[in-house]
PDB file of N, CA and C in Angstrom:
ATOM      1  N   UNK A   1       7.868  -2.094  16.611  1.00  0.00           N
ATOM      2  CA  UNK A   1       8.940  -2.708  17.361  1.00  0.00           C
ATOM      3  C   UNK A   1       9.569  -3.819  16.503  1.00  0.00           C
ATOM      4  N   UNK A   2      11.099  -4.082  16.499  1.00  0.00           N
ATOM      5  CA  UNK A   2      11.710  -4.544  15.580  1.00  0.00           C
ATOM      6  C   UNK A   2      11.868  -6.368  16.649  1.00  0.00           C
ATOM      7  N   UNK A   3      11.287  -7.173  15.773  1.00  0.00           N
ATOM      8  CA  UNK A   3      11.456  -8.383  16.564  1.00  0.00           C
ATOM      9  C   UNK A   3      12.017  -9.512  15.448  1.00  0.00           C
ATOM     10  N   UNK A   4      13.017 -10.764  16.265  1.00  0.00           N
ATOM     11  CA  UNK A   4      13.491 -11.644  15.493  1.00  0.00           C
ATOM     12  C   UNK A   4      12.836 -12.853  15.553  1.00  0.00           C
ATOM     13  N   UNK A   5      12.147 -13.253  14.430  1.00  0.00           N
ATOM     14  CA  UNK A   5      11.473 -14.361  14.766  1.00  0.00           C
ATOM     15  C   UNK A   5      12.739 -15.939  14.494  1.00  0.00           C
ATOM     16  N   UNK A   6      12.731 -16.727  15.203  1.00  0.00           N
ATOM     17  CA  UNK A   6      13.200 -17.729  15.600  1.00  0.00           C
ATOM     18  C   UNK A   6      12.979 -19.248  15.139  1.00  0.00           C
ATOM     19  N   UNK A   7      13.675 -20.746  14.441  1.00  0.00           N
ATOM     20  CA  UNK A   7      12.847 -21.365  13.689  1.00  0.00           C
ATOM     21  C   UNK A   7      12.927 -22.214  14.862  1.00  0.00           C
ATOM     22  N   UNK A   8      11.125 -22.473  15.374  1.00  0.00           N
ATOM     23  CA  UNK A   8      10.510 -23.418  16.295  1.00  0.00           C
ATOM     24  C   UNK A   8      10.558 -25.188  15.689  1.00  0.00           C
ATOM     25  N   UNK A   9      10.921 -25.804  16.905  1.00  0.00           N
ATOM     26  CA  UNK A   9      10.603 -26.947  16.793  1.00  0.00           C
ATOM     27  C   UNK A   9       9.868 -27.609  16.280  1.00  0.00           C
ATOM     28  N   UNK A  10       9.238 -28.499  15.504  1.00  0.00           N
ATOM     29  CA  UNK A  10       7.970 -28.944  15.237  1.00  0.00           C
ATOM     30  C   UNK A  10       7.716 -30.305  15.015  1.00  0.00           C
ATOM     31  N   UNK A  11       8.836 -31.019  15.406  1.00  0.00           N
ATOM     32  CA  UNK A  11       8.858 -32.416  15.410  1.00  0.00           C
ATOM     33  C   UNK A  11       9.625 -32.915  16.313  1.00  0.00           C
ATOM     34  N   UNK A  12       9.285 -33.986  17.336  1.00  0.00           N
ATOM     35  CA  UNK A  12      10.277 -34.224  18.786  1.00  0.00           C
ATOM     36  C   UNK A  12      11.681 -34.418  18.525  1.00  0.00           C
ATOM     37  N   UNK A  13      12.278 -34.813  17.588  1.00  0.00           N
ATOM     38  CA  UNK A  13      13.498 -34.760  17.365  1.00  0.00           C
ATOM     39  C   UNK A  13      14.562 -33.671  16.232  1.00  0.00           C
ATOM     40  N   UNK A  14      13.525 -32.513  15.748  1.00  0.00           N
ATOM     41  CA  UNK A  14      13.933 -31.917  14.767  1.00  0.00           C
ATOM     42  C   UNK A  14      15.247 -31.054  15.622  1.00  0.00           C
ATOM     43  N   UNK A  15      16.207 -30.796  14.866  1.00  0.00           N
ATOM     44  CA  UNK A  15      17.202 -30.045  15.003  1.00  0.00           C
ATOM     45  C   UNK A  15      17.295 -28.713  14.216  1.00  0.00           C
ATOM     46  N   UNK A  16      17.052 -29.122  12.645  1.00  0.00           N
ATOM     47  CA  UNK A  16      17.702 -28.316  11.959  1.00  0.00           C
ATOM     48  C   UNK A  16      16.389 -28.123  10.608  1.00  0.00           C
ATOM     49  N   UNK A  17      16.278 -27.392   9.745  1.00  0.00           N
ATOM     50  CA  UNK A  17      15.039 -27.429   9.294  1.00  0.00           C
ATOM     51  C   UNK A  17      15.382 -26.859   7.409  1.00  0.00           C
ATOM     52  N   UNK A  18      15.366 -27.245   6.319  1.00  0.00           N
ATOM     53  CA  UNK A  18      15.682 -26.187   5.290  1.00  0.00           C
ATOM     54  C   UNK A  18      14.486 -25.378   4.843  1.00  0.00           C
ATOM     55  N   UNK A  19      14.989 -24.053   4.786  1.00  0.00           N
ATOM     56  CA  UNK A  19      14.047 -23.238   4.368  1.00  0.00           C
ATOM     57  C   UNK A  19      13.443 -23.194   3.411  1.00  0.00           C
ATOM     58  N   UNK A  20      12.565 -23.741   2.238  1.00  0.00           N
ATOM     59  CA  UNK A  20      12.521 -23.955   0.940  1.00  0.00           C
ATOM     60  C   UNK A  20      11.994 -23.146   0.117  1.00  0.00           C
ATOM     61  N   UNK A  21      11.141 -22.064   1.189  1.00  0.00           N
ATOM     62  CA  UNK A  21      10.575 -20.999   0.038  1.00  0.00           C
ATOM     63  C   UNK A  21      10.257 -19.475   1.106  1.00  0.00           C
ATOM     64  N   UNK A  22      10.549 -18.669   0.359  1.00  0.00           N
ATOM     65  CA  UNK A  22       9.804 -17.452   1.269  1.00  0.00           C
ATOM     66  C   UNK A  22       8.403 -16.860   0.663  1.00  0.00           C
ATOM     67  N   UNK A  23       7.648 -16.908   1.095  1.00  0.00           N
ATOM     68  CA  UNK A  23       6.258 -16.268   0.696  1.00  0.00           C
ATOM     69  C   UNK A  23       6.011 -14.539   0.742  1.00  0.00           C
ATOM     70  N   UNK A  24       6.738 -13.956   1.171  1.00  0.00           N
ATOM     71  CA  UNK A  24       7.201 -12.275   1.544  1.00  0.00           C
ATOM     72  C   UNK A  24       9.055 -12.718   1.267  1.00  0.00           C
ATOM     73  N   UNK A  25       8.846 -11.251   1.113  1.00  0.00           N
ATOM     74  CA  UNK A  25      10.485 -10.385   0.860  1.00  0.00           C
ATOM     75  C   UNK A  25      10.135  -9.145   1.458  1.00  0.00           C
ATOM     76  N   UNK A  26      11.580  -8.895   1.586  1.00  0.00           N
ATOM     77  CA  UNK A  26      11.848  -7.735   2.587  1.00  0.00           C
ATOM     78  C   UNK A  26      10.788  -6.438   2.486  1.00  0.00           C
ATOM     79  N   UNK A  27      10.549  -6.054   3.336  1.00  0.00           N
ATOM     80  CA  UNK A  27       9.580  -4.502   2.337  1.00  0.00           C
ATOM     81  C   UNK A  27       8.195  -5.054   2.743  1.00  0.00           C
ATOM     82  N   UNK A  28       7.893  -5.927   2.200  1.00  0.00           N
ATOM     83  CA  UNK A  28       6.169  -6.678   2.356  1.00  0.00           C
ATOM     84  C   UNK A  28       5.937  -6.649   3.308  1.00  0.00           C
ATOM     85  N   UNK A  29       4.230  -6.078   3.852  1.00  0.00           N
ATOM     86  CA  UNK A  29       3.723  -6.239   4.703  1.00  0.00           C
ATOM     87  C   UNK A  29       2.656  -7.615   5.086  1.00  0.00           C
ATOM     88  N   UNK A  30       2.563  -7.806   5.928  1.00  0.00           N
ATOM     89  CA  UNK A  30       1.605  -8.900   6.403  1.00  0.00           C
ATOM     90  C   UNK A  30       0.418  -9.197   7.604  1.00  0.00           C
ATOM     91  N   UNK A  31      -0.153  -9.392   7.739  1.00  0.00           N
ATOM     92  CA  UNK A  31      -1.570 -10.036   8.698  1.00  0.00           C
ATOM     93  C   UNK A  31      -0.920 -11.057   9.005  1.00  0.00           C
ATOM     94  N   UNK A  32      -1.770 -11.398  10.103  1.00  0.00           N
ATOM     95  CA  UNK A  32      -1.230 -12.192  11.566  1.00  0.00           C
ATOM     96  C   UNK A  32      -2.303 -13.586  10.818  1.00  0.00           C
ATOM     97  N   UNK A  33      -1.409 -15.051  10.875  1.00  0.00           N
ATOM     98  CA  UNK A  33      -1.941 -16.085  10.049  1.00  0.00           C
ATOM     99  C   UNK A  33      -1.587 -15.980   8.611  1.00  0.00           C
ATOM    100  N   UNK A  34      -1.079 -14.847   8.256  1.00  0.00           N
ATOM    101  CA  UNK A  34      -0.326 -15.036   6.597  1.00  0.00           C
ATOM    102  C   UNK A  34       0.908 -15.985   6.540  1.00  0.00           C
ATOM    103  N   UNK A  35       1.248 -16.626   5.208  1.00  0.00           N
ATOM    104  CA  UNK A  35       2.696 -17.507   5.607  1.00  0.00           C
ATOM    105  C   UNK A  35       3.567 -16.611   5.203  1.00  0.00           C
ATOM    106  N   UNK A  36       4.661 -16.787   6.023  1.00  0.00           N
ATOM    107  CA  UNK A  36       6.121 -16.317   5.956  1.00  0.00           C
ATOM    108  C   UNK A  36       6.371 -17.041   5.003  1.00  0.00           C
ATOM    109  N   UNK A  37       7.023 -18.617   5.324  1.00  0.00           N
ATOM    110  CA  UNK A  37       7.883 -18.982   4.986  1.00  0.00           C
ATOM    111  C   UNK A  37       7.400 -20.173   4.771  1.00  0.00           C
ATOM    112  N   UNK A  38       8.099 -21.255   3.885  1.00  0.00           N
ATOM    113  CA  UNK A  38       7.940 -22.753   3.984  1.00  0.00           C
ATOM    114  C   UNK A  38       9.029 -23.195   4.780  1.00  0.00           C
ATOM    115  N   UNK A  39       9.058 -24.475   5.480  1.00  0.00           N
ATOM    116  CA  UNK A  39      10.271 -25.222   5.927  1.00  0.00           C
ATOM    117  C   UNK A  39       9.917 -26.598   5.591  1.00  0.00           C
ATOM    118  N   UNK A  40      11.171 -27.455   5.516  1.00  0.00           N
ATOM    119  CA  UNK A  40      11.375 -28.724   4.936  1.00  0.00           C
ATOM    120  C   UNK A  40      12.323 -29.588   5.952  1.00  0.00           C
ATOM    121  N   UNK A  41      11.320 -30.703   6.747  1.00  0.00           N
ATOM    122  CA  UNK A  41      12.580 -31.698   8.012  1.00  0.00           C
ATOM    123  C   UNK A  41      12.604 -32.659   7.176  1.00  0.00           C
ATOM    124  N   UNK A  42      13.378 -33.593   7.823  1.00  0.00           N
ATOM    125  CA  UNK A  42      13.314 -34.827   7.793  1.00  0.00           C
ATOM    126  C   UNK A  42      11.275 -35.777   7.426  1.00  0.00           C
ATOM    127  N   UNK A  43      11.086 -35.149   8.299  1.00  0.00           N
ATOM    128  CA  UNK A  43       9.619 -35.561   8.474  1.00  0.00           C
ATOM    129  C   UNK A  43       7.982 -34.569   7.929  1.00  0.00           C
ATOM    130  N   UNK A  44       8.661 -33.403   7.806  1.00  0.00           N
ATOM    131  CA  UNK A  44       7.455 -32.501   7.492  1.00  0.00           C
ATOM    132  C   UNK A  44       7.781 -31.411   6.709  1.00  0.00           C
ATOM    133  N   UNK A  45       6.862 -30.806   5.739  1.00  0.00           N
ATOM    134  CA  UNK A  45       7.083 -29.823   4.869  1.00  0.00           C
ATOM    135  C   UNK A  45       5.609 -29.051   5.477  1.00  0.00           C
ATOM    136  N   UNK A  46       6.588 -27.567   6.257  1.00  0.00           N
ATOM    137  CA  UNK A  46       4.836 -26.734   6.424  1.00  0.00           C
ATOM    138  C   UNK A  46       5.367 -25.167   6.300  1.00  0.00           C
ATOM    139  N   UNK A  47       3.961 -24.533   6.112  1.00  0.00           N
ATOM    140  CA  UNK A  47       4.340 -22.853   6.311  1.00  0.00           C
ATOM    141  C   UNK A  47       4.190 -22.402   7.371  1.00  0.00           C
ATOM    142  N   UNK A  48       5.073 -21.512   7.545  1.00  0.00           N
ATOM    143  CA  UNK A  48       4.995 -21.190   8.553  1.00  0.00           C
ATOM    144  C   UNK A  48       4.153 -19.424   8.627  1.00  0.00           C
ATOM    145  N   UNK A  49       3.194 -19.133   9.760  1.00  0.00           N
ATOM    146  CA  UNK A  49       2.604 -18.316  10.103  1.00  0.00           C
ATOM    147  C   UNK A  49       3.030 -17.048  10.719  1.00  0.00           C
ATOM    148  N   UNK A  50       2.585 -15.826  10.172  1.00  0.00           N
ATOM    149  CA  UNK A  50       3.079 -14.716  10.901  1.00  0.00           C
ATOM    150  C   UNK A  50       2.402 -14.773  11.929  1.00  0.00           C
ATOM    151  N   UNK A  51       3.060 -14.330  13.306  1.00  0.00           N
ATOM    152  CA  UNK A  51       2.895 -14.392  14.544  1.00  0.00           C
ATOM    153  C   UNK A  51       1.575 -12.970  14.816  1.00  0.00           C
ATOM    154  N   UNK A  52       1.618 -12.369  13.817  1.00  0.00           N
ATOM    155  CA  UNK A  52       0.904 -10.764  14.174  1.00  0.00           C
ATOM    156  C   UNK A  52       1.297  -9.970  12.871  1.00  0.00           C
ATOM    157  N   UNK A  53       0.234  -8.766  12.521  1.00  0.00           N
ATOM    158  CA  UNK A  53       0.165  -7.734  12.088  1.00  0.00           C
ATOM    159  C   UNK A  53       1.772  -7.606  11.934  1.00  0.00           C
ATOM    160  N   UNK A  54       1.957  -6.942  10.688  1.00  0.00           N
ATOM    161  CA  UNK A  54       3.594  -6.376  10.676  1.00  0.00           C
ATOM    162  C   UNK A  54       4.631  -6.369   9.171  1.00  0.00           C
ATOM    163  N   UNK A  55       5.596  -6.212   9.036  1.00  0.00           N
ATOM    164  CA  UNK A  55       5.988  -5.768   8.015  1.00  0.00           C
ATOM    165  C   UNK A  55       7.480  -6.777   7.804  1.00  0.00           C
ATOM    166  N   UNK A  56       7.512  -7.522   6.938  1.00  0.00           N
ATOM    167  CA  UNK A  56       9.326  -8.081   6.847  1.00  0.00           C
ATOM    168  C   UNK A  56      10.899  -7.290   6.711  1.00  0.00           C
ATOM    169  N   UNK A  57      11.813  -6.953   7.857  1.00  0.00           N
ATOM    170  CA  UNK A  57      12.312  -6.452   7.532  1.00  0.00           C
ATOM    171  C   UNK A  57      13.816  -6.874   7.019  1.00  0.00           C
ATOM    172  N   UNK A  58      14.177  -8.064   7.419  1.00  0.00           N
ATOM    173  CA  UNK A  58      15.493  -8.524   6.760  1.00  0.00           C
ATOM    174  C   UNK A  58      15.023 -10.154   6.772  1.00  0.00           C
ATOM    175  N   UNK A  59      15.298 -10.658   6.034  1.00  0.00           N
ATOM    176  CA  UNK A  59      15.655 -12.475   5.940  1.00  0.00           C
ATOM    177  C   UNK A  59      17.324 -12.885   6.447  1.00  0.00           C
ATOM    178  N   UNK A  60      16.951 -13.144   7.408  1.00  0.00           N
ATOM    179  CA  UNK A  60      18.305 -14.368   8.116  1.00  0.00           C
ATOM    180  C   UNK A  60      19.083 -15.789   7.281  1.00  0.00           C
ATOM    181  N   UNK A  61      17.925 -16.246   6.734  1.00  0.00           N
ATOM    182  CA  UNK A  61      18.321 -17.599   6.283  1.00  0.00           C
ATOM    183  C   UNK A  61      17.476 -18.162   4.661  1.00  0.00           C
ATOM    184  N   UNK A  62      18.228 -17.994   3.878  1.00  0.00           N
ATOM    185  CA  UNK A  62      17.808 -17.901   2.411  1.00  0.00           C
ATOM    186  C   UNK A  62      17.128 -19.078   2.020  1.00  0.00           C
ATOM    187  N   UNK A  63      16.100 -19.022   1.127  1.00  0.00           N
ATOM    188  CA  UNK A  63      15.657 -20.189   0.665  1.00  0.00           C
ATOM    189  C   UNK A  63      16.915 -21.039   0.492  1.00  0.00           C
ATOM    190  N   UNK A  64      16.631 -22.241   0.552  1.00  0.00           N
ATOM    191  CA  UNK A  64      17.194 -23.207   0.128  1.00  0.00           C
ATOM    192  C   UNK A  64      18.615 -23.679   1.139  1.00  0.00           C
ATOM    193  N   UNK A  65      18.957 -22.445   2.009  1.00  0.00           N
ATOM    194  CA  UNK A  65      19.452 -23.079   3.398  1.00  0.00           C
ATOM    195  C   UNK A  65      18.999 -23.212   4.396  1.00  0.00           C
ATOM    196  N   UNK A  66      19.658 -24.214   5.287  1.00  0.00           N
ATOM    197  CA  UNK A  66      19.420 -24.711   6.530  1.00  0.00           C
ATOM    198  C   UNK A  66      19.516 -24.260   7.649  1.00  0.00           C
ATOM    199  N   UNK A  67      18.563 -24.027   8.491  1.00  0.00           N
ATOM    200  CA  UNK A  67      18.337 -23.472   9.931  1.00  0.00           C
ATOM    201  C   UNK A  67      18.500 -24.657  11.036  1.00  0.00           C
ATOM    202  N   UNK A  68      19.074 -23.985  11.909  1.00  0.00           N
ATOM    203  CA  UNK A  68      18.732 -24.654  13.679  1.00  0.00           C
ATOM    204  C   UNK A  68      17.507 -24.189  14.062  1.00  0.00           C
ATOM    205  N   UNK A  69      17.263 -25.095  14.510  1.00  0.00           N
ATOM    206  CA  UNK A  69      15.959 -24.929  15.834  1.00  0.00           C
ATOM    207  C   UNK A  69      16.307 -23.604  17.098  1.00  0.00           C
ATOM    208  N   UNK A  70      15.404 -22.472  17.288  1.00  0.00           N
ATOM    209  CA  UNK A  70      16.406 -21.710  17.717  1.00  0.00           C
ATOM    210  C   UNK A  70      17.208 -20.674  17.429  1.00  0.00           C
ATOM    211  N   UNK A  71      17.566 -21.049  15.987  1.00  0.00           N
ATOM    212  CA  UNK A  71      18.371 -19.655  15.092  1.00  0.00           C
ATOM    213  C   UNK A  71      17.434 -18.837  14.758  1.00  0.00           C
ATOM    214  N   UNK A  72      18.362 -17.649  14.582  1.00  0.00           N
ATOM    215  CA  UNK A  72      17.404 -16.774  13.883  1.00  0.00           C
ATOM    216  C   UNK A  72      17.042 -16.635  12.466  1.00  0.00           C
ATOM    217  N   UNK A  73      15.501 -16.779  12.115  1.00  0.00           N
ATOM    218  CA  UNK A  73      15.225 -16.952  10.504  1.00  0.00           C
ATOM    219  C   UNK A  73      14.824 -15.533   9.699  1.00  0.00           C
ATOM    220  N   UNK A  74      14.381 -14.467  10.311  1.00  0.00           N
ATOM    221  CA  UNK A  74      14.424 -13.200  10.092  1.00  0.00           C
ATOM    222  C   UNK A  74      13.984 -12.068  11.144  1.00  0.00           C
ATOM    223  N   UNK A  75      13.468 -10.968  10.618  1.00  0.00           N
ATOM    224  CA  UNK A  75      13.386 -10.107  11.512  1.00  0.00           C
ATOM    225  C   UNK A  75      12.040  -9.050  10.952  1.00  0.00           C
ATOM    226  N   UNK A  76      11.258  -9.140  11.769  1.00  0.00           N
ATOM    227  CA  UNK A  76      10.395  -8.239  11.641  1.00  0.00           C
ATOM    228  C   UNK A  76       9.878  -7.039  12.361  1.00  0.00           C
ATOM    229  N   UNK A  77       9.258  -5.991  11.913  1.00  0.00           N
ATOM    230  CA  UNK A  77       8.634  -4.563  12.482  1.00  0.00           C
ATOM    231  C   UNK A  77       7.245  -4.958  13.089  1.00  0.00           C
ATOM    232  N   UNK A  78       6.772  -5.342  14.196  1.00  0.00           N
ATOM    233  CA  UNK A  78       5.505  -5.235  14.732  1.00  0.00           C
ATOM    234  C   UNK A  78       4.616  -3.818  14.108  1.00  0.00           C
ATOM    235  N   UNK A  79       3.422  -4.341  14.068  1.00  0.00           N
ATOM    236  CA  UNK A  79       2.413  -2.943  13.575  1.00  0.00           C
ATOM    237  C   UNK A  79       1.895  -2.484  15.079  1.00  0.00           C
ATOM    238  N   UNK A  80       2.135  -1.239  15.560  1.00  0.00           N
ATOM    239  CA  UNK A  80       1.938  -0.868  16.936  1.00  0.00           C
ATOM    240  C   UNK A  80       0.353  -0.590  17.035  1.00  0.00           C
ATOM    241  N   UNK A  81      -0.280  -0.685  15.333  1.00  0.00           N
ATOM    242  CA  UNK A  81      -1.845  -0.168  15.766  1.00  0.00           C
ATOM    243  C   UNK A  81      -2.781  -1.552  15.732  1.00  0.00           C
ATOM    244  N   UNK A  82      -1.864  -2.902  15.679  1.00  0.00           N
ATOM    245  CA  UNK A  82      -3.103  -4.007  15.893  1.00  0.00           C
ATOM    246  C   UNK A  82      -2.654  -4.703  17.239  1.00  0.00           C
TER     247      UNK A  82
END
């Protein structure tokens, strides 16, 4: 199942977040607790975690630009057998 993962809040006032690194590209598969992605606020630099089992299928928002809280940061294929 094709799902868009979304960049979450993580600081009480964060808005907007830059993406600074991707750890997967398109094609790559992944385990649930692998990092996606890095992000960079005002206040915190962290990776961020695949939600589940599954595969990357497009990137939304390129290293080195800036996301909303909310937007969409890419899109992934759920693995239907975990």
């Amino acid at each position: 199942m094709k799902v868009t993962l979304k960049l979450s809040r993580v600081g009480m006032n964060m808005e907007t977040a830059t993406l600074s690194a991707w750890r997967k590209q398109p094609g790559d598969t992944f385990a649930k607790g692998d990092p996606l992605y890095e992000i960079e606020s005002e206040k915190v630099t962290m990776e961020v975690e695949a939600p589940c089992d599954g595969r990357l299928l497009a990137i939304a928002v390129a290293a080195g630009e800036e996301a909303t809280v909310g937007g969409n940061v890419c899109t992934i294929e759920t693995d239907p057998s975990a």
